[in-house]
N, C-alpha and C. Protein backbone atom coordinates (compact mmCIF):
# COMPACT_ATOMS: atom_id res chain seq x y z
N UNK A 1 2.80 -8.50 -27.04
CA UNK A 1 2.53 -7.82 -25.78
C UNK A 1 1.05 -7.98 -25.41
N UNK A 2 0.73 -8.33 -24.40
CA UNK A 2 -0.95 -8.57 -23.95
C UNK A 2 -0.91 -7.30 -22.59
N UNK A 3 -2.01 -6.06 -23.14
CA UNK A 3 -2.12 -5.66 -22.12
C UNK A 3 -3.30 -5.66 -20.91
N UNK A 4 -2.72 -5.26 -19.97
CA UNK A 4 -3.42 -5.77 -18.22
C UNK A 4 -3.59 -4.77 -17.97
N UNK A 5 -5.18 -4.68 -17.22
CA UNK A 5 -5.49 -3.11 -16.45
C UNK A 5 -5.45 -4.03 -15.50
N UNK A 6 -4.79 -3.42 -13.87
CA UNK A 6 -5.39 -3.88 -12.64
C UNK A 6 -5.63 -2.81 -11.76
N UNK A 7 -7.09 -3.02 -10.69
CA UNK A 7 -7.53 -1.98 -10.05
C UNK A 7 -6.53 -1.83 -8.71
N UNK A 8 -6.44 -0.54 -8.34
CA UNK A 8 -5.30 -0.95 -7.37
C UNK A 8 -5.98 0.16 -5.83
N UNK A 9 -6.29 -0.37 -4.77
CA UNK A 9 -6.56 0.75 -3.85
C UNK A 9 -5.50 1.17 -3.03
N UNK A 10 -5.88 2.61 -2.60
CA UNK A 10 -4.59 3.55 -1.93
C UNK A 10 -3.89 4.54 -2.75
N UNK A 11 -4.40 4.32 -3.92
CA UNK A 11 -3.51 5.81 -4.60
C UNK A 11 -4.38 6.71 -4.35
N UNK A 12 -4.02 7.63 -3.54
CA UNK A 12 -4.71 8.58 -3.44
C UNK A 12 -3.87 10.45 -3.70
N UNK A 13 -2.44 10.22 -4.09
CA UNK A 13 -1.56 11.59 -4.45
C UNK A 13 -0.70 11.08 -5.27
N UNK A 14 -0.56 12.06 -6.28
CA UNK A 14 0.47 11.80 -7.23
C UNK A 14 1.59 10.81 -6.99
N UNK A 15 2.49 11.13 -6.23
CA UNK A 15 3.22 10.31 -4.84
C UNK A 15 2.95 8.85 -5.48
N UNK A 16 1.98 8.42 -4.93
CA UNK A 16 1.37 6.96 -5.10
C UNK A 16 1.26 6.56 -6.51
N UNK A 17 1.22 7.17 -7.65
CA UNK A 17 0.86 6.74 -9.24
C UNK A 17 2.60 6.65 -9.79
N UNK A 18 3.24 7.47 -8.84
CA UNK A 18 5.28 7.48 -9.33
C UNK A 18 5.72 5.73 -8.74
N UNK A 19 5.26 5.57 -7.49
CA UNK A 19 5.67 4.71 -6.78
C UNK A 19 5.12 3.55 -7.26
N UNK A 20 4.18 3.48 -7.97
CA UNK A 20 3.70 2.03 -8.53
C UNK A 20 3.96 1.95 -10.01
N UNK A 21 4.38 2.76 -10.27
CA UNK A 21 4.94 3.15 -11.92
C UNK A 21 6.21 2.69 -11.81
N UNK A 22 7.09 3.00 -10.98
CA UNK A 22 8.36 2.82 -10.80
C UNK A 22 8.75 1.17 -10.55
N UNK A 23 7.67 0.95 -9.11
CA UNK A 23 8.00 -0.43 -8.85
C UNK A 23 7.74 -1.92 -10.22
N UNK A 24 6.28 -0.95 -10.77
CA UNK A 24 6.53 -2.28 -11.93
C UNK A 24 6.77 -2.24 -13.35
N UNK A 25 7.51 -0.95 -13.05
CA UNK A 25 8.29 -0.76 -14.39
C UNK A 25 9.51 -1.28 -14.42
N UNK A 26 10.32 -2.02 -12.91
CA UNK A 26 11.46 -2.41 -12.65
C UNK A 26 11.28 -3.97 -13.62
N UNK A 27 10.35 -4.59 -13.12
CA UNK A 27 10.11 -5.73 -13.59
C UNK A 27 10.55 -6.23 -15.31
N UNK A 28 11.42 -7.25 -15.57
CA UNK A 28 11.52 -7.67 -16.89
C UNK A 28 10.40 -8.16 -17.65
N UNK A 29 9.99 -7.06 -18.48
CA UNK A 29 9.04 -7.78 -19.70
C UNK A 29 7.74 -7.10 -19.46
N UNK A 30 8.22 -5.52 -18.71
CA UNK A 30 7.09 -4.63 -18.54
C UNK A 30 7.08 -3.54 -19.30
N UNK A 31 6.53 -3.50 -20.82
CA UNK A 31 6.84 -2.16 -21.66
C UNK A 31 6.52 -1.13 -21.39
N UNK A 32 5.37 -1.16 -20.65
CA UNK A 32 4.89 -0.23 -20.38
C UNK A 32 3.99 -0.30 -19.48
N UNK A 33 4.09 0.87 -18.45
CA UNK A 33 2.93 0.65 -17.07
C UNK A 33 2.40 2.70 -16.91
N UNK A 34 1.10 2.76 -16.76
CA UNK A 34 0.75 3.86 -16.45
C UNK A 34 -0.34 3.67 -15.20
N UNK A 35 0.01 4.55 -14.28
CA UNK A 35 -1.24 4.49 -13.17
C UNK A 35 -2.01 5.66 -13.35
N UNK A 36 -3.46 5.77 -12.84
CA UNK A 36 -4.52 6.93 -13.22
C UNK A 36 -4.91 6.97 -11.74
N UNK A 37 -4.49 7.68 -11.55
CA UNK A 37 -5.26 8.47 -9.98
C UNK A 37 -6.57 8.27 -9.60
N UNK A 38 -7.14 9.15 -10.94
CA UNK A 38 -8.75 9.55 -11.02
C UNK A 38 -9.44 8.38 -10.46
N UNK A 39 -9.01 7.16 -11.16
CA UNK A 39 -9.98 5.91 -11.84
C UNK A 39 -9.28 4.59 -10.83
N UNK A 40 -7.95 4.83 -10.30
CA UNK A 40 -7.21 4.12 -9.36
C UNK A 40 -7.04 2.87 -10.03
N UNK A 41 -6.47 2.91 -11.19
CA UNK A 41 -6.14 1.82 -12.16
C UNK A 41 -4.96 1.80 -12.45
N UNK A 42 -4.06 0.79 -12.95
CA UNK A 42 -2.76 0.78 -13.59
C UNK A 42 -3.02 0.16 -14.15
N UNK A 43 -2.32 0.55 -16.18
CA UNK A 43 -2.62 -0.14 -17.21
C UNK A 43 -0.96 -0.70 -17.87
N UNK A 44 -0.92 -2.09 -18.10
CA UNK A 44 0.67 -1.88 -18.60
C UNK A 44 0.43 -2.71 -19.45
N UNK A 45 1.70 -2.87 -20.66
CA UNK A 45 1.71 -3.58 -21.69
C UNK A 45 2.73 -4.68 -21.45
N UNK A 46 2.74 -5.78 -21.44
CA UNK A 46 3.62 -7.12 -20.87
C UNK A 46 3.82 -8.08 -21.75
N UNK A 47 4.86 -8.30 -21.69
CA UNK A 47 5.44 -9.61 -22.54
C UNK A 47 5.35 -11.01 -21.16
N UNK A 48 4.29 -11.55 -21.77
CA UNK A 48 4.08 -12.81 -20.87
C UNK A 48 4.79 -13.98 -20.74
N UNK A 49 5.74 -14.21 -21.75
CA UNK A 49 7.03 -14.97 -21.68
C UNK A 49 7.98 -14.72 -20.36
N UNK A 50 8.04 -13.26 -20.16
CA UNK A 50 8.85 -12.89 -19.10
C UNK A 50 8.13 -12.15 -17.53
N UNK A 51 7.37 -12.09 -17.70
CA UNK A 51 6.11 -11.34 -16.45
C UNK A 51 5.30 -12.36 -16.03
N UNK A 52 4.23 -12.57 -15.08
CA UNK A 52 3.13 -12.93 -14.90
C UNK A 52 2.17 -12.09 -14.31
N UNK A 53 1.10 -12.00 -13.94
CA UNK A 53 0.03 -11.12 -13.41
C UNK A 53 0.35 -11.45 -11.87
N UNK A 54 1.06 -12.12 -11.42
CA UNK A 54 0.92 -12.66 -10.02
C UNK A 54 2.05 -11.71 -9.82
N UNK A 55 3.33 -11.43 -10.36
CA UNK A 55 4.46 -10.97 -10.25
C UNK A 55 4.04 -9.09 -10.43
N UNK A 56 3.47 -8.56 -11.04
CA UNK A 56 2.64 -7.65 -11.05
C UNK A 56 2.19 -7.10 -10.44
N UNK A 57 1.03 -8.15 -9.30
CA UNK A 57 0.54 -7.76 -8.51
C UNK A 57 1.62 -8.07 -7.15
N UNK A 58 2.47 -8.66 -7.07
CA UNK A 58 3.58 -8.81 -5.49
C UNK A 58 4.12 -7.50 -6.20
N UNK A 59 4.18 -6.76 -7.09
CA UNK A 59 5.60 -5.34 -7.62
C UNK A 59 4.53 -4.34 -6.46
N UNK A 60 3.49 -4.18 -7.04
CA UNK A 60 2.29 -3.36 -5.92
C UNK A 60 2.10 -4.03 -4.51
N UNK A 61 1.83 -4.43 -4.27
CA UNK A 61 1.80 -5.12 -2.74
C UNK A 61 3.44 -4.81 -2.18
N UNK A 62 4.16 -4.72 -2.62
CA UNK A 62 5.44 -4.42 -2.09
C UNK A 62 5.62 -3.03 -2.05
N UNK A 63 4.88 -2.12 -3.55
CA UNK A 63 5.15 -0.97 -2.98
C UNK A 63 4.12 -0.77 -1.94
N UNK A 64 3.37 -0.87 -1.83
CA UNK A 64 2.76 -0.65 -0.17
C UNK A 64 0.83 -0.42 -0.62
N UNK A 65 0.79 -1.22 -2.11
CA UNK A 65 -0.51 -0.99 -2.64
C UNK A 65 -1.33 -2.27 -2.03
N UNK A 66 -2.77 -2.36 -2.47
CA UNK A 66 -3.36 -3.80 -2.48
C UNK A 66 -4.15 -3.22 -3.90
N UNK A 67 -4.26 -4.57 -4.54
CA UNK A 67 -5.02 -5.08 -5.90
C UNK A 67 -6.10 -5.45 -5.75
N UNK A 68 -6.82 -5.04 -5.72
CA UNK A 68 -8.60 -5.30 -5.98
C UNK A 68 -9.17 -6.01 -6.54
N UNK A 69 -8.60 -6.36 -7.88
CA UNK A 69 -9.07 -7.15 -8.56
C UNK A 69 -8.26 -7.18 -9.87
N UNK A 70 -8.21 -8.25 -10.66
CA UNK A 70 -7.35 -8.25 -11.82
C UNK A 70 -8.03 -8.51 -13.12
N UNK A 71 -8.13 -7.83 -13.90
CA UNK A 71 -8.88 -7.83 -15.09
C UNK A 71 -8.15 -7.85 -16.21
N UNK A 72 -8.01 -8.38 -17.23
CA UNK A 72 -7.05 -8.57 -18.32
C UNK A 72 -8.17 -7.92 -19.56
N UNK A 73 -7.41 -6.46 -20.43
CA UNK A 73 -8.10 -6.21 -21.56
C UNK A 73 -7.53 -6.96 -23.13
């Protein structure tokens, strides 16, 4: 599993951290995804065989986010 923080703008209510949790938790080969309000980050753990960071970032852009920037820890 390689995990990915990406910065995400527009979360600004709880609301918004369910809805991007949800959308790329749908995704195959996403173990785990948490969004932080505070810090407007989502951190998930991914199996890169089955995910990509591009696919990641279209799960947010669809829920109605934009990605700022993509940083891999």
């Amino acid at each position: 599993m390689k995990q990915i923080t990406l910065k995400v703008q527009g979360m600004t209510r709880p609301h918004c951290v369910k809805a991007i949790e949800k959308s790329v938790g749908k995704l195959s080969g996403v173990a785990e995804v948490a969004a932080n309000l505070a810090n407007g980050q989502v951190g998930m753990a991914v199996d890169e065989r089955q995910v990509t960071e591009a696919m990641l970032r279209a799960a947010r852009v669809g829920a109605g986010y934009q990605v700022l920037d993509e940083r891999s820890c």
